[in-house]
PDB file of N, CA and C in Angstrom:
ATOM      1  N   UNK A   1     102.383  81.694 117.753  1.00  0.00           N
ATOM      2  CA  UNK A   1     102.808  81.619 116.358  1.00  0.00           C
ATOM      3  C   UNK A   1     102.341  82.876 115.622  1.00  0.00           C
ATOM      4  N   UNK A   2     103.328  83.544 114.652  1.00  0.00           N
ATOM      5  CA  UNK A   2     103.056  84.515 114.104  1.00  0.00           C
ATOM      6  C   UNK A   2     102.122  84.121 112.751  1.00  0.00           C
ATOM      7  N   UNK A   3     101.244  85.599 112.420  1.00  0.00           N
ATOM      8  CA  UNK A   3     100.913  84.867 111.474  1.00  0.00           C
ATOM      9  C   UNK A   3     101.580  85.504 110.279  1.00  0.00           C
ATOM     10  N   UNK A   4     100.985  84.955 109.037  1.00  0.00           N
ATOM     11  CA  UNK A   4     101.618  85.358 107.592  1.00  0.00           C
ATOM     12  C   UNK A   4     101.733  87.485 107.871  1.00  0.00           C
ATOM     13  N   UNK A   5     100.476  87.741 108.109  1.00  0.00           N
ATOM     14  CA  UNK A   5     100.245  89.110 107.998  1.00  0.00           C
ATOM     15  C   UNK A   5     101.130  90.076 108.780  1.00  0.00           C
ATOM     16  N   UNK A   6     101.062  89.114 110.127  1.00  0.00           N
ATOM     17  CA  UNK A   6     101.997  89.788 111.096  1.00  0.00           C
ATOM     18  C   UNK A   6     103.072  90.086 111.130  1.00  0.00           C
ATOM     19  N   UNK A   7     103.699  88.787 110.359  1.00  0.00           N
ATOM     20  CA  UNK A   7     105.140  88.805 109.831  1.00  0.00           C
ATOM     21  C   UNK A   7     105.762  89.648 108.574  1.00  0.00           C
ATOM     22  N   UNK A   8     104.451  89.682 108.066  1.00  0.00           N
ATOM     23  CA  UNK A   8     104.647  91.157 106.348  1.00  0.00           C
ATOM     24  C   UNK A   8     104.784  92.486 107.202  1.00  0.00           C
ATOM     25  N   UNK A   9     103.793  92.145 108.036  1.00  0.00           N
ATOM     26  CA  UNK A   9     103.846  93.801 108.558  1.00  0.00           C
ATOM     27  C   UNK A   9     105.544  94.345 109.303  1.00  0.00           C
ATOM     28  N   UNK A  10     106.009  93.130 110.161  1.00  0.00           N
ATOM     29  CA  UNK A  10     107.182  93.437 110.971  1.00  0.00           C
ATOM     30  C   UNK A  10     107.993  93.753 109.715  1.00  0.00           C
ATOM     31  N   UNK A  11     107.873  93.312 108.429  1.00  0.00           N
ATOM     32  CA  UNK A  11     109.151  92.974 107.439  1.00  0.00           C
ATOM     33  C   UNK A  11     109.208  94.034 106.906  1.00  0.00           C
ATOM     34  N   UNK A  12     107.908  94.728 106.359  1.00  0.00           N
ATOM     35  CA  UNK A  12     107.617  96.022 106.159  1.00  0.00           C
ATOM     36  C   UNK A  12     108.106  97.434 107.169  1.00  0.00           C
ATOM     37  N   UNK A  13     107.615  97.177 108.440  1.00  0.00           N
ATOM     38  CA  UNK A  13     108.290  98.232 109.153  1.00  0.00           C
ATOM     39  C   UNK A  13     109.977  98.320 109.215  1.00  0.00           C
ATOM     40  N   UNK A  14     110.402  97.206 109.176  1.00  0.00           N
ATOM     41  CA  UNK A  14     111.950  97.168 109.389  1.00  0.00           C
ATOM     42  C   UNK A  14     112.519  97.700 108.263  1.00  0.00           C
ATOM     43  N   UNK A  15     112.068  97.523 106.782  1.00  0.00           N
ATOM     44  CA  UNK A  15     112.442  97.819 105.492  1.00  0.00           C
ATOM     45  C   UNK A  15     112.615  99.873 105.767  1.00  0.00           C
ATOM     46  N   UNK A  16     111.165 100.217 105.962  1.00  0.00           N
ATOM     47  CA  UNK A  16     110.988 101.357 105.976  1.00  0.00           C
ATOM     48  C   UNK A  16     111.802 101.945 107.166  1.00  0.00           C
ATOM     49  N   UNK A  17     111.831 101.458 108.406  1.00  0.00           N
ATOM     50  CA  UNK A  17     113.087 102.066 109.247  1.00  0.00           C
ATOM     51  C   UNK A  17     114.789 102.252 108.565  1.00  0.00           C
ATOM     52  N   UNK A  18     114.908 100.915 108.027  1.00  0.00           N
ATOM     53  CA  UNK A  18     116.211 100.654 107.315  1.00  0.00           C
ATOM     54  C   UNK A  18     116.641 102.017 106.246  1.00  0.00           C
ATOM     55  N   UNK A  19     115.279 102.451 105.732  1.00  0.00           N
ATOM     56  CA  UNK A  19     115.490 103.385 104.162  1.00  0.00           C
ATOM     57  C   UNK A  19     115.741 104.531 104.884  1.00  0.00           C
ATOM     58  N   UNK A  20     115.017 104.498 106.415  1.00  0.00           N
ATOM     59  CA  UNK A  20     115.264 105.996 106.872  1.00  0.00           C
ATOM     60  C   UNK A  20     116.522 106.213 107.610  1.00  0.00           C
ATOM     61  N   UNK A  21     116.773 105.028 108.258  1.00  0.00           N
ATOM     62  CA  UNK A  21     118.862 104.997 108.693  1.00  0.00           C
ATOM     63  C   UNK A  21     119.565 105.310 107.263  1.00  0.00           C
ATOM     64  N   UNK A  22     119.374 105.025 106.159  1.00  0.00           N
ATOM     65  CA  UNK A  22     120.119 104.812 105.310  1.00  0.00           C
ATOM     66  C   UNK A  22     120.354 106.622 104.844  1.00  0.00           C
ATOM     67  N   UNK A  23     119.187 106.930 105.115  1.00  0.00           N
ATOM     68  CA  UNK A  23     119.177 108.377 104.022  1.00  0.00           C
ATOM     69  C   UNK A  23     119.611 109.458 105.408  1.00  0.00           C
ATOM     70  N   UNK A  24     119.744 109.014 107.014  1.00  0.00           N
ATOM     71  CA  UNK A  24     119.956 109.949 107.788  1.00  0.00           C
ATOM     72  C   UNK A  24     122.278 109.901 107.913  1.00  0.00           C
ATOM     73  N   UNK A  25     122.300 108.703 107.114  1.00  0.00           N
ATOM     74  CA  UNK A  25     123.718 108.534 107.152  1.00  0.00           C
ATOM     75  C   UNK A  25     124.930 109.102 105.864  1.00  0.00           C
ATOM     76  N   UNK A  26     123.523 109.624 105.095  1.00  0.00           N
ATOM     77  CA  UNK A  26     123.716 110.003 103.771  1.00  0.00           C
ATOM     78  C   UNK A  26     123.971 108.576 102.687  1.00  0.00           C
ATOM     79  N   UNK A  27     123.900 107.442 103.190  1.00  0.00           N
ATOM     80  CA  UNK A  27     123.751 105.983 102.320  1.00  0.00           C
ATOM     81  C   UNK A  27     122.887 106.033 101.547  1.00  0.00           C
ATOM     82  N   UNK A  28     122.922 105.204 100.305  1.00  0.00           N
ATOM     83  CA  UNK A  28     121.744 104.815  98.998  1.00  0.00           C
ATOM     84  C   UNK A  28     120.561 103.730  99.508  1.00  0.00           C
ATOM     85  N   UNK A  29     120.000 103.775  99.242  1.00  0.00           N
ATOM     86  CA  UNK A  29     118.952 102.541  99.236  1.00  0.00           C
ATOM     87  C   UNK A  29     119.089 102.107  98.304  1.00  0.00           C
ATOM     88  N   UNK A  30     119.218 100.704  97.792  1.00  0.00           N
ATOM     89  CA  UNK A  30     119.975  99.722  97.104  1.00  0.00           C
ATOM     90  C   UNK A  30     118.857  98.830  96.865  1.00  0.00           C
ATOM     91  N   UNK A  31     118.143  98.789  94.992  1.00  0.00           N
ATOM     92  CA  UNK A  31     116.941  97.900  94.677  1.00  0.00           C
ATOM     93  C   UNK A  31     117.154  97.416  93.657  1.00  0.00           C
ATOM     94  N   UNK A  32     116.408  96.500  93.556  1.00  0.00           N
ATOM     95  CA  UNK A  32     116.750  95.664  92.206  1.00  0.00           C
ATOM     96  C   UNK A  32     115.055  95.963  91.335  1.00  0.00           C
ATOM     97  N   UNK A  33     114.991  95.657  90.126  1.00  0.00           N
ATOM     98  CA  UNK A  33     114.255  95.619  89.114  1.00  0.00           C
ATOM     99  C   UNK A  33     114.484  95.145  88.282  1.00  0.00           C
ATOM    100  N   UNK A  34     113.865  93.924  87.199  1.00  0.00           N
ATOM    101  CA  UNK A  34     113.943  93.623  86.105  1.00  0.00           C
ATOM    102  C   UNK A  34     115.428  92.961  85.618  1.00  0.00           C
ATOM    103  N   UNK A  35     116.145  92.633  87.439  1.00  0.00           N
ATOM    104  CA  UNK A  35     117.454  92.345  86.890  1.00  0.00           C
ATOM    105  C   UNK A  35     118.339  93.277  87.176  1.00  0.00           C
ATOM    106  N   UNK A  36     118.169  94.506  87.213  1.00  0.00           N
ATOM    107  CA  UNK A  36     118.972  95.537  87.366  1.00  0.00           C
ATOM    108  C   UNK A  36     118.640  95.990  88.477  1.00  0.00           C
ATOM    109  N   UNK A  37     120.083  96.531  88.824  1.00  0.00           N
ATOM    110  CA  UNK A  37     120.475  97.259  90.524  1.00  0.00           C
ATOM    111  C   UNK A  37     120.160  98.731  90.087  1.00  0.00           C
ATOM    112  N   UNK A  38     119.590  99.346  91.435  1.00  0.00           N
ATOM    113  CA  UNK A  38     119.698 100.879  90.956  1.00  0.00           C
ATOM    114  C   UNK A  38     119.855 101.697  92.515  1.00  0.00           C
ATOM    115  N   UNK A  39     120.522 103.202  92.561  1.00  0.00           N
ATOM    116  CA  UNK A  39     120.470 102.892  93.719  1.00  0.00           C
ATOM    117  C   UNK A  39     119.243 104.629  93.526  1.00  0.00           C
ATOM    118  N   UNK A  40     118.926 104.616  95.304  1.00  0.00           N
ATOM    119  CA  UNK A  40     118.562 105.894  95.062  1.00  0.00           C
ATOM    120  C   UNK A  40     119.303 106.755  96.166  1.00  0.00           C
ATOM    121  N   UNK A  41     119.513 107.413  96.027  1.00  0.00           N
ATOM    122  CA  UNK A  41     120.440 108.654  96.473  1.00  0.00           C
ATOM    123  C   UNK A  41     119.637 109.367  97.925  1.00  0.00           C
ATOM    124  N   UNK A  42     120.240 109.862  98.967  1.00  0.00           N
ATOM    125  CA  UNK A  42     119.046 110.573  99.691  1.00  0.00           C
ATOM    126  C   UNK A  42     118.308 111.750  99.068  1.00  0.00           C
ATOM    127  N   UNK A  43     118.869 112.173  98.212  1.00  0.00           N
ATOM    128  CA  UNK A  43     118.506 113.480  97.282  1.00  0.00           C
ATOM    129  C   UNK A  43     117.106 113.195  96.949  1.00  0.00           C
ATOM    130  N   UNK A  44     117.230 111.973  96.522  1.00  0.00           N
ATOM    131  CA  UNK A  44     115.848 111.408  96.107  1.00  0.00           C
ATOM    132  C   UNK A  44     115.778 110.953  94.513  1.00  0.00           C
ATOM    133  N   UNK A  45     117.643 111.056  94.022  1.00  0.00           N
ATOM    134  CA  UNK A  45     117.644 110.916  92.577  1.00  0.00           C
ATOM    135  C   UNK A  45     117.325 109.142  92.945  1.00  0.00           C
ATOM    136  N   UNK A  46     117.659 108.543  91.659  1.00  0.00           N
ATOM    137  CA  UNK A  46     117.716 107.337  91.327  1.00  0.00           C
ATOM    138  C   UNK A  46     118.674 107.355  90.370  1.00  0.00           C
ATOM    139  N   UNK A  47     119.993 106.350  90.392  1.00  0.00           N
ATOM    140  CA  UNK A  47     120.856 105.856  89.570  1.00  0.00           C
ATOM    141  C   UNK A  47     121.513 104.733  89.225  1.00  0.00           C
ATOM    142  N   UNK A  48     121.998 104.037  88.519  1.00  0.00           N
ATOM    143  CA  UNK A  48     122.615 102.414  88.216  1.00  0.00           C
ATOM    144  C   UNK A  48     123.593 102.126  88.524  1.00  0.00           C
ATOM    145  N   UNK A  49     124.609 103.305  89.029  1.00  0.00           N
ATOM    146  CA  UNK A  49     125.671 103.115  89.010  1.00  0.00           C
ATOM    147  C   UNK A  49     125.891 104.596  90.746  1.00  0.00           C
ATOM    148  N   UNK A  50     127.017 103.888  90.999  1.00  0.00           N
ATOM    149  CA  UNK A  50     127.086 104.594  92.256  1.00  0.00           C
ATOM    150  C   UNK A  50     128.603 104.194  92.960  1.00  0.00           C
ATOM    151  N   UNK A  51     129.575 105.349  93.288  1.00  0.00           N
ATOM    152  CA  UNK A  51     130.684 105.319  94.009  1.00  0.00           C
ATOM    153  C   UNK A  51     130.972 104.869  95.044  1.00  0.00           C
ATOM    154  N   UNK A  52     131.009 103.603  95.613  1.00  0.00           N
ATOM    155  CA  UNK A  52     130.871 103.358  97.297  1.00  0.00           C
ATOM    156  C   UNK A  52     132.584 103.225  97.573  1.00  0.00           C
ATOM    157  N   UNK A  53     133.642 103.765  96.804  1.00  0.00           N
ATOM    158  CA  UNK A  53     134.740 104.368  96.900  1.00  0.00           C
ATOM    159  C   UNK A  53     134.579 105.352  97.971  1.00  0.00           C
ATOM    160  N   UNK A  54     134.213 106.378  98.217  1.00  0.00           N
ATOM    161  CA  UNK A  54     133.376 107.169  99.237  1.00  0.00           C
ATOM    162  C   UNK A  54     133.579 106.390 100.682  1.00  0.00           C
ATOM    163  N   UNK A  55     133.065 105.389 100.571  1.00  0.00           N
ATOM    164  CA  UNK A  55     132.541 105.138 102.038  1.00  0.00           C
ATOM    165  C   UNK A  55     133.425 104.144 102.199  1.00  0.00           C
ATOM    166  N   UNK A  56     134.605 103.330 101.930  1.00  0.00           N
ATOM    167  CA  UNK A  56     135.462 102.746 101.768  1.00  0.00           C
ATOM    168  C   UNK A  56     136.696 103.490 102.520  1.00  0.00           C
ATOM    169  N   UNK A  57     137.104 104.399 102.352  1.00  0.00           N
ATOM    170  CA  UNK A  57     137.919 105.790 103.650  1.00  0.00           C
ATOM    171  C   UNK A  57     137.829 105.356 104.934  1.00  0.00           C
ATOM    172  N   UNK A  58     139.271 105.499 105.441  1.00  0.00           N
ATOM    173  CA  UNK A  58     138.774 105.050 106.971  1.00  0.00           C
ATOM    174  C   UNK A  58     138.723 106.100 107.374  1.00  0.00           C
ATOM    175  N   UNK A  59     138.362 106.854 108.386  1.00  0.00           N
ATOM    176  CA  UNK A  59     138.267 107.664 109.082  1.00  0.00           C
ATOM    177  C   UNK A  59     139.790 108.437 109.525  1.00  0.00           C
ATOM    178  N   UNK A  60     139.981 109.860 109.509  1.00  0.00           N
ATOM    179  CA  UNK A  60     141.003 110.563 110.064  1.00  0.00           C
ATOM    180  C   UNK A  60     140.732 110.895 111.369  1.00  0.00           C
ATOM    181  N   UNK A  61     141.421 111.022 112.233  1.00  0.00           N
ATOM    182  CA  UNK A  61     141.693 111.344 113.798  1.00  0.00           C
ATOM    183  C   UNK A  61     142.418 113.009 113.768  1.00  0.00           C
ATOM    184  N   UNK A  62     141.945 113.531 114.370  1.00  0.00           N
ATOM    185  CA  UNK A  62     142.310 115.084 114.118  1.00  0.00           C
ATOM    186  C   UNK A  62     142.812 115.240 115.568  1.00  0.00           C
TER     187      UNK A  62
END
């Protein structure tokens, strides 16, 4: 049986792997606060609002 700690820790590493797939794909990391969504950019900005029009494109075959 896992314990409480063990299980923060796995939840924690997976989070922090996840932020680093996200920013090697050029994707936002996507958080909430106070109610509000914000995303942050790989740039490293932070914003509320964000185009995922972008990533919605299917792919061209050349």
């Amino acid at each position: 049986m896992l314990s409480n700690g063990k299980i923060k820790k796995l939840a924690d590493r997976g989070v922090r792997i996840a932020r680093k797939e996200n920013f090697v794909y050029g994707l936002p990391n996507v958080m909430s606060k106070d109610g509000k969504i914000y995303y942050e950019l790989p740039s490293g900005e932070i914003k509320e609002e964000f185009n995922w029009d972008i990533y919605n494109k299917k792919p061209t075959c050349l």
